[in-house]
C-alpha atoms as a PDB file:
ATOM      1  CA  UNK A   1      15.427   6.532 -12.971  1.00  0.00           C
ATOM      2  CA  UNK A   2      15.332  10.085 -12.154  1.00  0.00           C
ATOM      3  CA  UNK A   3      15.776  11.686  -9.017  1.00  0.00           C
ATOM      4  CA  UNK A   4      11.881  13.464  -7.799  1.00  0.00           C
ATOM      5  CA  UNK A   5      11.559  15.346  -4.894  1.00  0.00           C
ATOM      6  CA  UNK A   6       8.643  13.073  -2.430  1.00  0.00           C
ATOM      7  CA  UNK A   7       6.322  14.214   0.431  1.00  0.00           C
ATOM      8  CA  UNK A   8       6.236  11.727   3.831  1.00  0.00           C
ATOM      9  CA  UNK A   9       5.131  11.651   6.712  1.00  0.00           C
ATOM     10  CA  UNK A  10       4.421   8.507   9.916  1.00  0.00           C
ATOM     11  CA  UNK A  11       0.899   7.632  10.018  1.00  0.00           C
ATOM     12  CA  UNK A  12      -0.321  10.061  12.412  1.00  0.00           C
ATOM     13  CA  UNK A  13       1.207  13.100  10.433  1.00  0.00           C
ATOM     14  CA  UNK A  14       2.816  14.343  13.615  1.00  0.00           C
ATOM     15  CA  UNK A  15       6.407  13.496  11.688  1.00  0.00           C
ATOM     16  CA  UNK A  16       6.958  15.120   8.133  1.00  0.00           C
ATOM     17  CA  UNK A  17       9.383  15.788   5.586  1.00  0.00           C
ATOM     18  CA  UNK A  18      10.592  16.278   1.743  1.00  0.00           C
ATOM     19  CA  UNK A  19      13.012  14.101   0.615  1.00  0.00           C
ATOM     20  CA  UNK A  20      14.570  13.793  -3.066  1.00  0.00           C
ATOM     21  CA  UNK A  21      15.830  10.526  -4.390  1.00  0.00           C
ATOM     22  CA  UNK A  22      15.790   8.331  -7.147  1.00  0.00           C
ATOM     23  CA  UNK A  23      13.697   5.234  -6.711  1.00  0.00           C
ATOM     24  CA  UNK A  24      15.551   2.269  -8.847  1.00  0.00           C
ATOM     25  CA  UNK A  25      18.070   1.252  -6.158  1.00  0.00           C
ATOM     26  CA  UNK A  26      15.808   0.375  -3.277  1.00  0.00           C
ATOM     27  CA  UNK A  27      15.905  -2.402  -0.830  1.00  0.00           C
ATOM     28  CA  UNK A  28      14.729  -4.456   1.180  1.00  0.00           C
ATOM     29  CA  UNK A  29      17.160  -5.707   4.373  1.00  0.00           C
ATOM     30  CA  UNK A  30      16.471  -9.146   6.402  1.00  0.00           C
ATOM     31  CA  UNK A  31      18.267  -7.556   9.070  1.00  0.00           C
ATOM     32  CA  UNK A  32      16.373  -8.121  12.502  1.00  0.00           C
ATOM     33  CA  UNK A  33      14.465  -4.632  12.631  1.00  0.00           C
ATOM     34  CA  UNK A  34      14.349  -4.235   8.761  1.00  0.00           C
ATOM     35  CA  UNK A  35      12.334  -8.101   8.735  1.00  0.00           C
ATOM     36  CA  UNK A  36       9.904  -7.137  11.285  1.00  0.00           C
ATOM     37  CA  UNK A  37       8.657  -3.581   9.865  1.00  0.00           C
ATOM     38  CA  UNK A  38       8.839  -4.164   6.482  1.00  0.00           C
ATOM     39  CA  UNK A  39      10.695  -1.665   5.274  1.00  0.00           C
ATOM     40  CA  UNK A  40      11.757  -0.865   1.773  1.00  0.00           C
ATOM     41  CA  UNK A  41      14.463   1.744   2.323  1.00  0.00           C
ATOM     42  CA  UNK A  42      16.100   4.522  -0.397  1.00  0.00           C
ATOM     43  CA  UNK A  43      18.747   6.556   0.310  1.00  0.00           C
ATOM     44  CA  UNK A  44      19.400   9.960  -0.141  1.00  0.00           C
ATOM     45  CA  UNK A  45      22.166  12.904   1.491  1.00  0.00           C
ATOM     46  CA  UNK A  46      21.526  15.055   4.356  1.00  0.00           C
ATOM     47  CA  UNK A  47      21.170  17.750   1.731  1.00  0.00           C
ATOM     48  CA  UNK A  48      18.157  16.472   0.278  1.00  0.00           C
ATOM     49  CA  UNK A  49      16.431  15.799   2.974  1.00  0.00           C
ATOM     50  CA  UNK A  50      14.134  18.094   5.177  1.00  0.00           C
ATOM     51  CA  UNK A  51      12.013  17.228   8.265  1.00  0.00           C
ATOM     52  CA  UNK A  52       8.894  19.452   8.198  1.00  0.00           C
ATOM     53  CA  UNK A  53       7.225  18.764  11.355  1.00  0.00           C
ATOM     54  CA  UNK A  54       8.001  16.686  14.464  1.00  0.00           C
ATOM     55  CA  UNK A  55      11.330  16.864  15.764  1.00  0.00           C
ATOM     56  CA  UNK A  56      10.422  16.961  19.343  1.00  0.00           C
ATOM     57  CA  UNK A  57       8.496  13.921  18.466  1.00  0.00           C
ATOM     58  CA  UNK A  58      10.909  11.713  17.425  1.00  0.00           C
ATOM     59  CA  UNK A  59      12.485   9.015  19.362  1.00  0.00           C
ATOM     60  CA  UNK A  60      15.978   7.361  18.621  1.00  0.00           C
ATOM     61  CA  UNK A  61      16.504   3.679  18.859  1.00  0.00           C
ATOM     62  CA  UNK A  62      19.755   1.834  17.918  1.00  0.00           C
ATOM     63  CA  UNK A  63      21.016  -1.577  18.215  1.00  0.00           C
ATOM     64  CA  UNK A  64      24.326  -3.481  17.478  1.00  0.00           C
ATOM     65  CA  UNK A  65      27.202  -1.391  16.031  1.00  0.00           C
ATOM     66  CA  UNK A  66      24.581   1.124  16.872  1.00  0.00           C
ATOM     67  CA  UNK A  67      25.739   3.150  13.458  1.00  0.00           C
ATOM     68  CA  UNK A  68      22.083   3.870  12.624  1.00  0.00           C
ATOM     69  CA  UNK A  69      19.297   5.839  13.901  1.00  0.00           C
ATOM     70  CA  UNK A  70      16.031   4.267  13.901  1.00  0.00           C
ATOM     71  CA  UNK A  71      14.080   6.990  14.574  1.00  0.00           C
ATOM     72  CA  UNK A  72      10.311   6.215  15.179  1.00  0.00           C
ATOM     73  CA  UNK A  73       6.936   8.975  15.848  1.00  0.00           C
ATOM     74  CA  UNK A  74       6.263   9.100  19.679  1.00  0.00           C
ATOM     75  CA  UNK A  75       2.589   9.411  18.411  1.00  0.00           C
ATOM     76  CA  UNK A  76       1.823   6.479  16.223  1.00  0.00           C
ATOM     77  CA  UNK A  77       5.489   4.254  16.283  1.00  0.00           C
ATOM     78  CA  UNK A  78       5.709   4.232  12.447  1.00  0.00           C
ATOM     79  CA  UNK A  79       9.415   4.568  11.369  1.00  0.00           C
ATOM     80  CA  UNK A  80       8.988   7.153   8.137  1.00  0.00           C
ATOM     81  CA  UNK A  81      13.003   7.122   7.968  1.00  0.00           C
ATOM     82  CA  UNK A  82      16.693   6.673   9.806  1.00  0.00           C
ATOM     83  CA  UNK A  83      19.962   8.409   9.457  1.00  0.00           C
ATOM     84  CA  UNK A  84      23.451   7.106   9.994  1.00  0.00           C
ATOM     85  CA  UNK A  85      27.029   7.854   8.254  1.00  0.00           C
ATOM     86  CA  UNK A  86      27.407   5.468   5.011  1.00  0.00           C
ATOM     87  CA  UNK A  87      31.386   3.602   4.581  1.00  0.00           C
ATOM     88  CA  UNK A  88      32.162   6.659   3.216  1.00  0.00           C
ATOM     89  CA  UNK A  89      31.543   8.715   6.148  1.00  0.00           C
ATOM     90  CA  UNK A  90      29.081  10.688   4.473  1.00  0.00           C
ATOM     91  CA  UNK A  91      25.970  11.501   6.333  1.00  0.00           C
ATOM     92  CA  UNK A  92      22.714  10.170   4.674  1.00  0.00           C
ATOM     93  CA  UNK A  93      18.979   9.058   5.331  1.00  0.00           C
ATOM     94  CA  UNK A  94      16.961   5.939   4.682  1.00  0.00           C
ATOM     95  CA  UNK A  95      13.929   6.769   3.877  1.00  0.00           C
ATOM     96  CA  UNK A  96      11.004   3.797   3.985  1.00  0.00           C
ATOM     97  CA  UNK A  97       9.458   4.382   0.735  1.00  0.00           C
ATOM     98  CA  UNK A  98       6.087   3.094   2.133  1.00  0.00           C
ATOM     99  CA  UNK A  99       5.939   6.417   3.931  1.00  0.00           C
ATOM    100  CA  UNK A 100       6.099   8.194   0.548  1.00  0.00           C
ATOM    101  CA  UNK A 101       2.874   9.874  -0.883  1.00  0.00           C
ATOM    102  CA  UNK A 102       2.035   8.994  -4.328  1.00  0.00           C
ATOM    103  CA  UNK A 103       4.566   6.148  -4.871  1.00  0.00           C
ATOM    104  CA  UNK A 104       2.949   2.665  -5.766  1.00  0.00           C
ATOM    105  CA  UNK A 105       5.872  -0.063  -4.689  1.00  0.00           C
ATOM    106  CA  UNK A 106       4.276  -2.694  -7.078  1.00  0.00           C
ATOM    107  CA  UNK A 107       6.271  -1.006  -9.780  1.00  0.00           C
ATOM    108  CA  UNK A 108       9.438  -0.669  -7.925  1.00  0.00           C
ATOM    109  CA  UNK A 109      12.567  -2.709  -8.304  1.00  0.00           C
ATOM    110  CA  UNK A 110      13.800  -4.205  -5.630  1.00  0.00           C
ATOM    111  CA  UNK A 111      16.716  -5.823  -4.259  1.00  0.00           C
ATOM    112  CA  UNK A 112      17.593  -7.926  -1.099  1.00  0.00           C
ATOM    113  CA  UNK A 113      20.188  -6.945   1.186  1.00  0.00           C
ATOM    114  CA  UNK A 114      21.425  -9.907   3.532  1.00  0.00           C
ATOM    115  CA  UNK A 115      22.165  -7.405   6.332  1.00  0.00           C
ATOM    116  CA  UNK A 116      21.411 -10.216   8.838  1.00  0.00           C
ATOM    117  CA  UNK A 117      25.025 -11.630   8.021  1.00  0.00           C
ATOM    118  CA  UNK A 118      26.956  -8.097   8.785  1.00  0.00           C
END
């Protein structure tokens, strides 16, 4: 699948950005945040990825090896995306596709990530 260049944003609209990514190697974690919102996360570089509107109203929560940032709108609590640094130390962003405008995730491929066993 090709790479497209996507417009999202947290409920509210008070958090926005463009992101491009390719949407065939998505997933879906059963780690204990990832279970409860009901994510589906693709990645993408720091590069391709630019926040629009709401820094100042973003808030950072992290948990266990506390590697990523779950960052959430102060306005409406959606998480739209987190960063953190991949194995390779590489910067990058998970982006919840369900924030995405236009995508349909019935047509998406999916696979399951056991990160409750990391």
């Amino acid at each position: 699948m090709n790479e497209h260049t996507y417009h999202g944003s947290c409920h509210s609209g008070a958090v926005e950005y463009e992101t491009s990514l390719a949407l065939d190697q998505l997933i879906t974690c059963n780690c204990s945040i990832c279970r409860r919102q009901g994510t589906i996360l693709g990645f993408t570089s720091k590069e391709k990825f630019t926040l629009l509107k709401g820094e100042g109203n973003l808030s950072d929560y992290q948990f266990g090896s506390r590697n990523i940032h779950h960052v959430f709108c102060n306005t409406c609590g959606v998480k739209s995306f987190g960063k953190g640094v991949g194995p390779d130390g590489v910067e990058m962003y998970a982006v919840n596709v369900r924030c995405l405008v236009g995508v349909d995730i019935d047509d998406l491929p999916l696979q399951k990530f056991d990160g409750a066993s990391l």
